[in-house]
Structures are given as C-alpha cells and as structure tokens.
N, C-alpha and C. Protein backbone atom coordinates (compact mmCIF):
# COMPACT_ATOMS: atom_id res chain seq x y z
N UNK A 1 -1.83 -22.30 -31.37
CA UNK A 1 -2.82 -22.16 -30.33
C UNK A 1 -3.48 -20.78 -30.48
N UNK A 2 -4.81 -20.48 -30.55
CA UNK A 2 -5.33 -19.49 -30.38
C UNK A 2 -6.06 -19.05 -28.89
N UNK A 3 -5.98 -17.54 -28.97
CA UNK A 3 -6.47 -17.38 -27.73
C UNK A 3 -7.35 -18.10 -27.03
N UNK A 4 -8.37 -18.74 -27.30
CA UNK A 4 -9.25 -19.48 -27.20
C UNK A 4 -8.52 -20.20 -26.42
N UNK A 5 -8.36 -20.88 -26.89
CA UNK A 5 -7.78 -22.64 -26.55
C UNK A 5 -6.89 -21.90 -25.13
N UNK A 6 -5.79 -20.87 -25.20
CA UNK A 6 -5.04 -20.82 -24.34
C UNK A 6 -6.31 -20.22 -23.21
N UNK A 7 -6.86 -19.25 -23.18
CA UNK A 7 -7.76 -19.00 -21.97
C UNK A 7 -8.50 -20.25 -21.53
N UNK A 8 -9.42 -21.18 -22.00
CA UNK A 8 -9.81 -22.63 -22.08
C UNK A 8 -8.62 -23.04 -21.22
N UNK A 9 -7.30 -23.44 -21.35
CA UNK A 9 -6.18 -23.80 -20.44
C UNK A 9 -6.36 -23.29 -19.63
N UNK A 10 -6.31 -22.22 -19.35
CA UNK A 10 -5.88 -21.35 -17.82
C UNK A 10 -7.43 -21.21 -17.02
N UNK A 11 -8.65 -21.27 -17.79
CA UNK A 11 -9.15 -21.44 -16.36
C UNK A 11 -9.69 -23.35 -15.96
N UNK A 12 -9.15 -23.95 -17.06
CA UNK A 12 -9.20 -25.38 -16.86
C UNK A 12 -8.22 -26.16 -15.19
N UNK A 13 -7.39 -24.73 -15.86
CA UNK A 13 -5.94 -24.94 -14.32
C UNK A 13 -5.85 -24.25 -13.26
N UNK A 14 -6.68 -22.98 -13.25
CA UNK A 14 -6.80 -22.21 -12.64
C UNK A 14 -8.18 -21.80 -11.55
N UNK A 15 -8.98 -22.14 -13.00
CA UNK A 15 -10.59 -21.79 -12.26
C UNK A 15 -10.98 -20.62 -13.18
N UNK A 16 -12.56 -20.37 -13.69
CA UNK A 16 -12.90 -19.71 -14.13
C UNK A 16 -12.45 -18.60 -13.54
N UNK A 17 -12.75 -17.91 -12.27
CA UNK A 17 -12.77 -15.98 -12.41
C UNK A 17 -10.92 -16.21 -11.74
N UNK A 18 -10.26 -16.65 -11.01
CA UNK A 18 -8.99 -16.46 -10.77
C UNK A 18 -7.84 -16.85 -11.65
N UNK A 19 -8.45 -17.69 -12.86
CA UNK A 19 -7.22 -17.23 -14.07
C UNK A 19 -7.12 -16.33 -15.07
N UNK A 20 -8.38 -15.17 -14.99
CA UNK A 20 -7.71 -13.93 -15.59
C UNK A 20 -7.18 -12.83 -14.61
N UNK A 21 -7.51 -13.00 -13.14
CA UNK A 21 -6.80 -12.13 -11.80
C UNK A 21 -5.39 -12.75 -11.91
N UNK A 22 -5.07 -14.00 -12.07
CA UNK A 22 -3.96 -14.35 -12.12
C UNK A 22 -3.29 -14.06 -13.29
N UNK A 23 -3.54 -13.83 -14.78
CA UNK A 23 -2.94 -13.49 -15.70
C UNK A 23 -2.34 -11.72 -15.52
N UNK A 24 -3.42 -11.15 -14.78
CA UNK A 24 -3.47 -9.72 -14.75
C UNK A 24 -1.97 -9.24 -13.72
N UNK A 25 -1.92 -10.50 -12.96
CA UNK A 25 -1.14 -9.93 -11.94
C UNK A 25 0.32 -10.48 -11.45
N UNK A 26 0.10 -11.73 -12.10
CA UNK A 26 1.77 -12.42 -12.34
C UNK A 26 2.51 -12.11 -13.25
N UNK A 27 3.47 -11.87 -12.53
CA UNK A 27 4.77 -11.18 -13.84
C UNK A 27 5.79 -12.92 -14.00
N UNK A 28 5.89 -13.33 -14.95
CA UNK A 28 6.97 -13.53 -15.60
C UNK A 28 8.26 -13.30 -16.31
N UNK A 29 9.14 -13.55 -15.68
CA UNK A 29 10.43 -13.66 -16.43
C UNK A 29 10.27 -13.74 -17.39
N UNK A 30 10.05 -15.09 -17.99
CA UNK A 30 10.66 -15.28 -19.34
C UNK A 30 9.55 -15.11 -20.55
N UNK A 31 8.86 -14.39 -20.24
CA UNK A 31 7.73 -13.47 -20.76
C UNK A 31 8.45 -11.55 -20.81
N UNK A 32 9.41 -11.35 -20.49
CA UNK A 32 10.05 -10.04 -20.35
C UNK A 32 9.97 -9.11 -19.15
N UNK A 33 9.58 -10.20 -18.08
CA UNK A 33 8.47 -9.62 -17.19
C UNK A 33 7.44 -8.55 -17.35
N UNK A 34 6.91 -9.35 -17.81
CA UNK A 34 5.23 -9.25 -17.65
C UNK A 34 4.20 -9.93 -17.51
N UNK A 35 3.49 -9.89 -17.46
CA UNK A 35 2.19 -10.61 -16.86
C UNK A 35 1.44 -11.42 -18.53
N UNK A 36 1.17 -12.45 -17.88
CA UNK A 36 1.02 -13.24 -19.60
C UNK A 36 -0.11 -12.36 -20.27
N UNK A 37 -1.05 -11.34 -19.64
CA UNK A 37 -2.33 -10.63 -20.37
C UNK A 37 -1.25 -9.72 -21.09
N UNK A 38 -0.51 -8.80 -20.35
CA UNK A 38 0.82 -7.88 -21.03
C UNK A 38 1.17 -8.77 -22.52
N UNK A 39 1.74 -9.56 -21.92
CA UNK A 39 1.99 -10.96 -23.03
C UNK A 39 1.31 -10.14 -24.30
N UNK A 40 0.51 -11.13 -24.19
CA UNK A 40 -0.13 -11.60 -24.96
C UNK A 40 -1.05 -10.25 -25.99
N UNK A 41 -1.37 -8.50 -24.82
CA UNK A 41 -1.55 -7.99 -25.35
C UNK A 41 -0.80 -6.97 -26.21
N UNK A 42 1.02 -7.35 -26.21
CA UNK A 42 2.18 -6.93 -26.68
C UNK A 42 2.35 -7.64 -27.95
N UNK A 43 1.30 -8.78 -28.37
CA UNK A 43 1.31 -9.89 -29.57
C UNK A 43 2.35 -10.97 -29.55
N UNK A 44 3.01 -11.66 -27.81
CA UNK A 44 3.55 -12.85 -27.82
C UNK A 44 2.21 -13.61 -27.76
N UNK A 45 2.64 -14.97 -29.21
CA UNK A 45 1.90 -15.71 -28.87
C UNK A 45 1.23 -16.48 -27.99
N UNK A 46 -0.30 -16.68 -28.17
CA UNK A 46 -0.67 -17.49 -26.90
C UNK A 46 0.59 -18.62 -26.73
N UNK A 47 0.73 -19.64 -27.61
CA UNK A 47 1.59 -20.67 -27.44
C UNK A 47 2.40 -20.34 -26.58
N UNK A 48 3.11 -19.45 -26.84
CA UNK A 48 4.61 -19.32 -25.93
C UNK A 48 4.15 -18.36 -24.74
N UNK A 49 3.24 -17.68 -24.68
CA UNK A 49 2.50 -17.56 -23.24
C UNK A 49 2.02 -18.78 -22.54
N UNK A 50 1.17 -19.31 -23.13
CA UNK A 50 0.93 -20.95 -22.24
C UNK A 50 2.47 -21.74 -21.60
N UNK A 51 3.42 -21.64 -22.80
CA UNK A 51 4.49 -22.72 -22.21
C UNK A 51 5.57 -21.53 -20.98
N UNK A 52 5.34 -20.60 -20.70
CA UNK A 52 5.87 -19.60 -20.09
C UNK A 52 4.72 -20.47 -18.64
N UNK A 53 3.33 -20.22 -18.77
CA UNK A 53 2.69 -20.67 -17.75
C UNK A 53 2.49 -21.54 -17.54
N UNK A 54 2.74 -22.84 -18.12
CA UNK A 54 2.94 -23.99 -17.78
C UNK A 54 4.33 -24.27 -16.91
N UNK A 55 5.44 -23.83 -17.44
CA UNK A 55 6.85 -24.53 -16.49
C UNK A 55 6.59 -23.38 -15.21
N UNK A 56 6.03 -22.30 -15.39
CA UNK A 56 6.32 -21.26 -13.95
C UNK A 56 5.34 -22.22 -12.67
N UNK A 57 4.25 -22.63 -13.16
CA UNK A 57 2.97 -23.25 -12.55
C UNK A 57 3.44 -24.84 -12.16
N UNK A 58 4.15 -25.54 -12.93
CA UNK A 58 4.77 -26.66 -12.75
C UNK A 58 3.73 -27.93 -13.19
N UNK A 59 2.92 -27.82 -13.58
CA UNK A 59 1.70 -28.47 -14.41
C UNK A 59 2.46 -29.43 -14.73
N UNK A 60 1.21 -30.60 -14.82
CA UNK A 60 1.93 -31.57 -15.62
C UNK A 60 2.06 -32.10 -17.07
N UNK A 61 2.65 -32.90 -17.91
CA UNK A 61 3.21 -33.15 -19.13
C UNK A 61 1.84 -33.12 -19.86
N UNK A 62 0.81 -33.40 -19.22
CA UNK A 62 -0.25 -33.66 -20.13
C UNK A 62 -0.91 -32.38 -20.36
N UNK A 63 -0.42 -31.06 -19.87
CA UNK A 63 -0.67 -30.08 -19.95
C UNK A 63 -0.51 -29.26 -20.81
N UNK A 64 1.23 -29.35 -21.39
CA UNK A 64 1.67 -29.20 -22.04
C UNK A 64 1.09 -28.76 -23.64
C-alpha cells in the first residue's frame, strides 16, 4: 500500500478534512503509541498503519 491509497482510505472513512485531524491526534497502541501521521512519519508502513486503523476504528472486513 502506498501512501496514497492509505490517505484515499482514511478520508473515504473518515471524511476529507477530519482524517488528517484525526491521524494528527490519535495515539495508538499498537503503533508504539503514536499517532498513525507519527507512524508513518517514523517509516511504519502505510499497510500496517491502515491495519492498526482499521481494528482500533472497528471498520468493516471490506475495509480491510
């Protein structure tokens, strides 16, 4: 998955302007706690940032 595609996800689920306020400001666990932008700007992949925000968000399978 490239960034692309994963931002494309998050404001598909989120909404254009409140899924990068929401990336900026939710911390995740199993991201190291940090916030998936931290994430992602620490070089965890989008992939495993998306599936971090997919089970925290509870989305469904087709989300995946």
């Amino acid at each position: 998955m490239r960034h692309t595609e994963f931002w494309a996800r998050m404001e598909r689920n989120l909404g254009e302007a409140y899924a990068h306020v929401w990336a900026d400001s939710f911390v995740i666990g199993t991201l190291d706690h940090r916030t998936p932008s931290e994430a992602l700007a620490a070089g965890v992949s989008p992939k495993e940032v998306w599936r971090a925000v997919w089970e925290v968000r509870e989305l469904p399978d087709s989300e995946r």
